[in-house]
C-alpha atoms as a PDB file:
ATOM      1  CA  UNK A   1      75.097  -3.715  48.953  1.00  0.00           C
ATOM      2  CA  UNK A   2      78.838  -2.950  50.269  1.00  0.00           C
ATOM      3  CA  UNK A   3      80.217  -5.958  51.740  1.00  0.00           C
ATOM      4  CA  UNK A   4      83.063  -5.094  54.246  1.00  0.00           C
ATOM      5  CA  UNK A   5      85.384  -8.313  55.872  1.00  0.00           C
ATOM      6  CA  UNK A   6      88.666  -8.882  57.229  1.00  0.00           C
ATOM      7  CA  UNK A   7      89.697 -10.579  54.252  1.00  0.00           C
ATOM      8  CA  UNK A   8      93.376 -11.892  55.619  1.00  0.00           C
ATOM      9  CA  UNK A   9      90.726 -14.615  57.104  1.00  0.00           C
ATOM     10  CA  UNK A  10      90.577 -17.558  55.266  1.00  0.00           C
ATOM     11  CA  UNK A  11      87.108 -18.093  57.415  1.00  0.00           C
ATOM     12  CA  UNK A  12      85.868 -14.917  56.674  1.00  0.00           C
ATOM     13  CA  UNK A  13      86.538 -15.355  52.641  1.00  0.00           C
ATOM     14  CA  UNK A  14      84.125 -18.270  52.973  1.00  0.00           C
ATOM     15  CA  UNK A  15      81.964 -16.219  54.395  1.00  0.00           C
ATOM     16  CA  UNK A  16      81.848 -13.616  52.092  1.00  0.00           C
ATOM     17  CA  UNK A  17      81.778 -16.158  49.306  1.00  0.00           C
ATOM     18  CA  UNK A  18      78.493 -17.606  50.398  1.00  0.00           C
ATOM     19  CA  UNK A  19      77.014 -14.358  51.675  1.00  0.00           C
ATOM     20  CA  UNK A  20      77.481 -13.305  48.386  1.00  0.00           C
ATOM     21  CA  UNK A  21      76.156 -15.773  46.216  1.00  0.00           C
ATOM     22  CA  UNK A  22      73.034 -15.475  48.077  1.00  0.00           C
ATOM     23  CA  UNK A  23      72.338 -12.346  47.329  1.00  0.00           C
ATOM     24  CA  UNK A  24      73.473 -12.361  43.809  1.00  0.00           C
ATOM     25  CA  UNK A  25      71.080 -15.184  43.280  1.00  0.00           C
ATOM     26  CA  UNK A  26      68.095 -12.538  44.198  1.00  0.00           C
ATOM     27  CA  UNK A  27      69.446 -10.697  42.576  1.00  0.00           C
ATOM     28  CA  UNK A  28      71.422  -7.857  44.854  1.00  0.00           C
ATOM     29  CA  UNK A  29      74.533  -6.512  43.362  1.00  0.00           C
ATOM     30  CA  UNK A  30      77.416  -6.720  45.476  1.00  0.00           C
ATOM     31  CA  UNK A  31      80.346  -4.081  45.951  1.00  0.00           C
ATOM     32  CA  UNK A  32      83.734  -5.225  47.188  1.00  0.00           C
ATOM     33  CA  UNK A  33      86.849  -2.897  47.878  1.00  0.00           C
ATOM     34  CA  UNK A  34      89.679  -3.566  45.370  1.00  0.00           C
ATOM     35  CA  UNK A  35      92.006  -4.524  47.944  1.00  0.00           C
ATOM     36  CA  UNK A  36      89.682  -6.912  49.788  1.00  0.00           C
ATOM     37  CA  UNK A  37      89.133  -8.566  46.021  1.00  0.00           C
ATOM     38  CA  UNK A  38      92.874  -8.941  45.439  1.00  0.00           C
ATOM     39  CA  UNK A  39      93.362 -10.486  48.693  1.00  0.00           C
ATOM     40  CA  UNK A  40      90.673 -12.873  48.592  1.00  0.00           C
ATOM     41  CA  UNK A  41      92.279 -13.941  44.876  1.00  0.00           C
ATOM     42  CA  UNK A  42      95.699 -13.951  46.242  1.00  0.00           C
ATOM     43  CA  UNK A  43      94.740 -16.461  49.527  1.00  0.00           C
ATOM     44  CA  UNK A  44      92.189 -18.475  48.150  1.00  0.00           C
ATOM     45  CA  UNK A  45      92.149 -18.302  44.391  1.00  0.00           C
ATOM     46  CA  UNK A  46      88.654 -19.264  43.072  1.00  0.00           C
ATOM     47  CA  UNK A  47      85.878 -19.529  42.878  1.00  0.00           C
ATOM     48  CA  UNK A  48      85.538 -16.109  44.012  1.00  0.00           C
ATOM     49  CA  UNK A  49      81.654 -14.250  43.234  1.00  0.00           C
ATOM     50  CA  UNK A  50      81.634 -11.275  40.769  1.00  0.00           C
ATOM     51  CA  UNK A  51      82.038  -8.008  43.305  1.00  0.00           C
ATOM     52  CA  UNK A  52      81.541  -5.393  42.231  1.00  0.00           C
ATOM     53  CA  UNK A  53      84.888  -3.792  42.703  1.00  0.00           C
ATOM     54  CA  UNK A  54      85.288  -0.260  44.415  1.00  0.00           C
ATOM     55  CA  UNK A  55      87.877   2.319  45.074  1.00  0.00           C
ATOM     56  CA  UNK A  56      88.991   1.707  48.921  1.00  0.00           C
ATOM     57  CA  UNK A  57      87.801   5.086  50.131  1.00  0.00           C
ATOM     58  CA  UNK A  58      85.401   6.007  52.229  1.00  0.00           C
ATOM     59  CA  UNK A  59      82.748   6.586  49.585  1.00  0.00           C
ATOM     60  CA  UNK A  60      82.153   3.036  48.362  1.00  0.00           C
ATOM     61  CA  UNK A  61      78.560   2.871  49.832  1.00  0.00           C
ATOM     62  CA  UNK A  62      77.303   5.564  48.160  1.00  0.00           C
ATOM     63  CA  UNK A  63      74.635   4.598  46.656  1.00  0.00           C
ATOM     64  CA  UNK A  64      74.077   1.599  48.255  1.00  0.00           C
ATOM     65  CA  UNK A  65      70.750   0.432  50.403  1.00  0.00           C
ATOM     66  CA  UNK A  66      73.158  -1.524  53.384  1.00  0.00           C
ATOM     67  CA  UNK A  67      76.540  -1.959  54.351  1.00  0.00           C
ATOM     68  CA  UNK A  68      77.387  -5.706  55.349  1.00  0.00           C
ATOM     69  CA  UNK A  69      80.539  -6.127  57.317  1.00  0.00           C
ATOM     70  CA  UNK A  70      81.566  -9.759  58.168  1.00  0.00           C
ATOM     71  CA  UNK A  71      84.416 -10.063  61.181  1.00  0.00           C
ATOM     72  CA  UNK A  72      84.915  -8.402  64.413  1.00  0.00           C
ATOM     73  CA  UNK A  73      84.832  -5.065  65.663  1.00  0.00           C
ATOM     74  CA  UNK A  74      87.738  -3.842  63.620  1.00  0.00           C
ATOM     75  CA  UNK A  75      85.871  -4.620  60.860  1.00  0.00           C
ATOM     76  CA  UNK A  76      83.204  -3.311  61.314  1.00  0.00           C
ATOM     77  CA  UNK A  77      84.333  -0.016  62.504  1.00  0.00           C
ATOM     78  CA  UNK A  78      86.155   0.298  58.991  1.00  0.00           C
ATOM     79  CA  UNK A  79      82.318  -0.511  57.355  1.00  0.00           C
ATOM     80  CA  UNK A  80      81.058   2.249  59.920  1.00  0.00           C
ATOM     81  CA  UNK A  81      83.243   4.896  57.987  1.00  0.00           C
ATOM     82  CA  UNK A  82      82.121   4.087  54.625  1.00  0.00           C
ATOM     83  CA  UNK A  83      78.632   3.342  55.886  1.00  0.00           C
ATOM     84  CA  UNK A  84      78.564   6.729  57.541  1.00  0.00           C
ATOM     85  CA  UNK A  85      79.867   9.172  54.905  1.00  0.00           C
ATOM     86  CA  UNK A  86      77.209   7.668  52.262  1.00  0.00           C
ATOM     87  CA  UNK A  87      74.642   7.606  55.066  1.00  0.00           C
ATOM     88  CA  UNK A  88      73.737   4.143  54.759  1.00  0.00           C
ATOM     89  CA  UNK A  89      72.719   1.551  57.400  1.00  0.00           C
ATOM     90  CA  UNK A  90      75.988  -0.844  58.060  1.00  0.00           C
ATOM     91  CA  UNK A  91      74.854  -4.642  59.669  1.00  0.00           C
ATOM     92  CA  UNK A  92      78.040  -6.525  61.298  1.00  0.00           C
ATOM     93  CA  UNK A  93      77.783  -9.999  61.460  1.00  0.00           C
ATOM     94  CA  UNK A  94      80.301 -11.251  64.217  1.00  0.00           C
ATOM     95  CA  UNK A  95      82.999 -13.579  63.063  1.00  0.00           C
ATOM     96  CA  UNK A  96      85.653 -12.678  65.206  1.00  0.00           C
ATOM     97  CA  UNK A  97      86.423 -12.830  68.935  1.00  0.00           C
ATOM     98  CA  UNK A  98      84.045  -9.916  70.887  1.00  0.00           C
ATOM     99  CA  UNK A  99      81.585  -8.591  68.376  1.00  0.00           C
ATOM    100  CA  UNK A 100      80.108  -6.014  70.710  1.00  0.00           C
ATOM    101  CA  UNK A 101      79.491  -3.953  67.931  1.00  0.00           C
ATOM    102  CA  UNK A 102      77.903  -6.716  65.379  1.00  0.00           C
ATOM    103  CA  UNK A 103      74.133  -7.429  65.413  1.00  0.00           C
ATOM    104  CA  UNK A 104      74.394 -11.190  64.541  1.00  0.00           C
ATOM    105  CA  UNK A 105      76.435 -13.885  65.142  1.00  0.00           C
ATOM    106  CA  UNK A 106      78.194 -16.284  62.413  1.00  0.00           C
ATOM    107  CA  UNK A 107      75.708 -19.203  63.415  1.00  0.00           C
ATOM    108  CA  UNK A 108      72.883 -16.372  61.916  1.00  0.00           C
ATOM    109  CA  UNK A 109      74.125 -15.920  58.644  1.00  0.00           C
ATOM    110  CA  UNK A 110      71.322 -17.801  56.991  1.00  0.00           C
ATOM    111  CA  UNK A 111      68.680 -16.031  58.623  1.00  0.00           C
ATOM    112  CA  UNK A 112      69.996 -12.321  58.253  1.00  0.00           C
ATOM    113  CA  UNK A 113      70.837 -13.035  54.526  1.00  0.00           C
ATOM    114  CA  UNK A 114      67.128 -13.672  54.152  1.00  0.00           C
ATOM    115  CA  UNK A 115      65.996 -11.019  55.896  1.00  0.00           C
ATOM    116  CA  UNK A 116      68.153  -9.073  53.646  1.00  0.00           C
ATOM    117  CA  UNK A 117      66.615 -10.542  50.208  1.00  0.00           C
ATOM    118  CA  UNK A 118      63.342 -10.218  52.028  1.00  0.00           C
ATOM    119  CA  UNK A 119      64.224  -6.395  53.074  1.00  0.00           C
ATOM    120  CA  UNK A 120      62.341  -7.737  56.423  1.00  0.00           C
ATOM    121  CA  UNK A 121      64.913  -5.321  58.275  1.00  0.00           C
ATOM    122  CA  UNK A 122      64.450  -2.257  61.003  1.00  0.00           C
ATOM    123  CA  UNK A 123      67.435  -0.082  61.469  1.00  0.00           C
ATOM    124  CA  UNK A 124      68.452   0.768  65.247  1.00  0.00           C
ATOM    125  CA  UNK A 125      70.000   3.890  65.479  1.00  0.00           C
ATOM    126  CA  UNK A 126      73.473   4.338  67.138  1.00  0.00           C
ATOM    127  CA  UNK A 127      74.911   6.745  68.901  1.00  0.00           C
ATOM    128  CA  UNK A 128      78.067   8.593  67.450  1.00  0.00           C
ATOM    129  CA  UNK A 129      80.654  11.067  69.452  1.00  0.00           C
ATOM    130  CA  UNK A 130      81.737  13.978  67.617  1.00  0.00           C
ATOM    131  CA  UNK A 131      85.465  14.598  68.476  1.00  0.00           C
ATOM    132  CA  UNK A 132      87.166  18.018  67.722  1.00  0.00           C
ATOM    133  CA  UNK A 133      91.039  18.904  68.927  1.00  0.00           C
ATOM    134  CA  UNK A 134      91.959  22.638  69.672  1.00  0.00           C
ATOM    135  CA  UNK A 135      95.041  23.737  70.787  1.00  0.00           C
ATOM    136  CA  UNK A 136      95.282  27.874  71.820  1.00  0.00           C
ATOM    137  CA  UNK A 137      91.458  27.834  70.708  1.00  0.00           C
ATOM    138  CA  UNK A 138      91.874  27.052  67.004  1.00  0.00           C
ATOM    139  CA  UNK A 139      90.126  23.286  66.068  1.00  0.00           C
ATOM    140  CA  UNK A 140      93.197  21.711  64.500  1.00  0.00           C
ATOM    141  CA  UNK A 141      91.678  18.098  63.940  1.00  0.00           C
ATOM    142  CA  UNK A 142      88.069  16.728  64.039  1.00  0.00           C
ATOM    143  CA  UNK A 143      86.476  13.505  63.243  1.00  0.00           C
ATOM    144  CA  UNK A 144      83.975  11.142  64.611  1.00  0.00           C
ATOM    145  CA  UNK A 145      83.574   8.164  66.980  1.00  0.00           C
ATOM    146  CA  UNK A 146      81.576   5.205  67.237  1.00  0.00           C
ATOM    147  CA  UNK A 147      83.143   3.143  69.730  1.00  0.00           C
ATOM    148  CA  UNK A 148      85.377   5.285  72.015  1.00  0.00           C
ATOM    149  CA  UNK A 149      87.968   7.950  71.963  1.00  0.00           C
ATOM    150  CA  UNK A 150      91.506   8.148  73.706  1.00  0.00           C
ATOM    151  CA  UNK A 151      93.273  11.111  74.533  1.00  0.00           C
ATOM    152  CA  UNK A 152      96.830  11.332  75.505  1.00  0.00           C
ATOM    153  CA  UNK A 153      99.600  14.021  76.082  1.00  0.00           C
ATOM    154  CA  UNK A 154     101.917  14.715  73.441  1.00  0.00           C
ATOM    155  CA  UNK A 155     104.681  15.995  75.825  1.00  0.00           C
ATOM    156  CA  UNK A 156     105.676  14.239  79.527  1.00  0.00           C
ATOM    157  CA  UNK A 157     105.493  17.104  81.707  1.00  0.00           C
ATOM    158  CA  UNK A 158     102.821  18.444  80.150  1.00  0.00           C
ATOM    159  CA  UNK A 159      98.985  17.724  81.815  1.00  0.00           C
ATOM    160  CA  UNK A 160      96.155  18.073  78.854  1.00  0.00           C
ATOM    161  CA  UNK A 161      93.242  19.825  79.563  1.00  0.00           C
ATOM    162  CA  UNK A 162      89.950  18.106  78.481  1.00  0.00           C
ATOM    163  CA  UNK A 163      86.657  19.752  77.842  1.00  0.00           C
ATOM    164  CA  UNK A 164      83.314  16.927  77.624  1.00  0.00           C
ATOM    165  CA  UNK A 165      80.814  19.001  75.854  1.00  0.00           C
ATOM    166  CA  UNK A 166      77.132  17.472  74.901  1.00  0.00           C
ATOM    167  CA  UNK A 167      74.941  19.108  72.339  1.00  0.00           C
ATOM    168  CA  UNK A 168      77.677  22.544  73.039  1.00  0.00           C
ATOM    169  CA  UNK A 169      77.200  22.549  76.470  1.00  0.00           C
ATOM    170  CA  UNK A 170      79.744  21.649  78.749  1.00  0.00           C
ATOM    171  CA  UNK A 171      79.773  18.671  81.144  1.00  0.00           C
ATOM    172  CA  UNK A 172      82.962  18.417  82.490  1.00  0.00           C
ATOM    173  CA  UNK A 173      86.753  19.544  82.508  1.00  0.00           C
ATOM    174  CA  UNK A 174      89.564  18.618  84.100  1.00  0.00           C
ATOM    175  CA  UNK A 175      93.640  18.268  83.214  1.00  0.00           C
ATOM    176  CA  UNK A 176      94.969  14.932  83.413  1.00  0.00           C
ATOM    177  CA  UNK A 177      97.702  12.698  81.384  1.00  0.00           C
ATOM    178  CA  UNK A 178      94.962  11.311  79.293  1.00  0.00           C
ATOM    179  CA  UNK A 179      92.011   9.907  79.217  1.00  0.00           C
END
């Protein structure tokens, strides 16, 4: 497992603390970024579980079964990049303000981590926007989108010209300051 927080929480390290132990005692291995690790040890000092401790790139699920993130949705949309380069499933457990993008809620912790040990999980799939950038008809940037996308002018008397495309055929276009 890759477990993903916002760990400048001092909530959330307890979290992760428990979370982790949980699964350690069935077991699981647990991968932390390095960063997240240091931070945790910095704020909070021990006792702090044995993570597994990772590069902070995008690749540190590969080769895991689930990404865990525990916070809100910023959170969890840095555990959707790693989750979706390694193609792994990501569960966000809300512990922040919104969570429209978690699953669970802090009050489920106890049940979810169970249902983890348990593998008594079904994966949902979500949908994804592809986003590419062309200026003069060459792609100059591309990347992906889970939540939304926002588009603005570079220049002030400029308008920029958007193109909505699904599956390659397009939807809608229209100039505008942004979007």
């Amino acid at each position: 497992m890759l477990l993903v927080t916002n760990s400048r929480r001092d909530d959330v390290r307890d979290f992760a603390v428990a979370v982790t132990q949980a699964l350690q005692s069935a077991g699981i291995h647990v991968r932390m970024s390095r960063d997240e690790i240091e931070e945790f040890h910095d704020r909070g000092g021990d006792p702090t579980p044995s993570w597994i401790p990772i590069d902070p790139d995008e690749h540190g699920a590969d080769g895991c079964e689930l990404v865990i993130v525990l916070g809100g949705d910023g959170a969890i949309l840095r555990g959707a990049e790693r989750a979706r380069s390694a193609s792994v499933p990501l569960l966000g457990i809300n512990l922040g303000r919104v969570g429209f993008l978690a699953e669970a809620e802090r009050e489920d912790v106890d049940v979810v981590v169970r249902a983890i040990v348990d593998r008594d999980w079904q994966m949902e799939e979500r949908t994804t926007l592809d986003v590419s950038l062309h200026v003069a008809g060459a792609e100059v940037f591309r990347t992906w989108a889970l939540n939304d996308v926002s588009i603005e002018k570079a220049a002030r008397e400029h308008m920029v010209e958007i193109l909505v495309e699904i599956d390659g055929r397009p939807v809608s276009r229209w100039g505008c300051d942004g979007v």
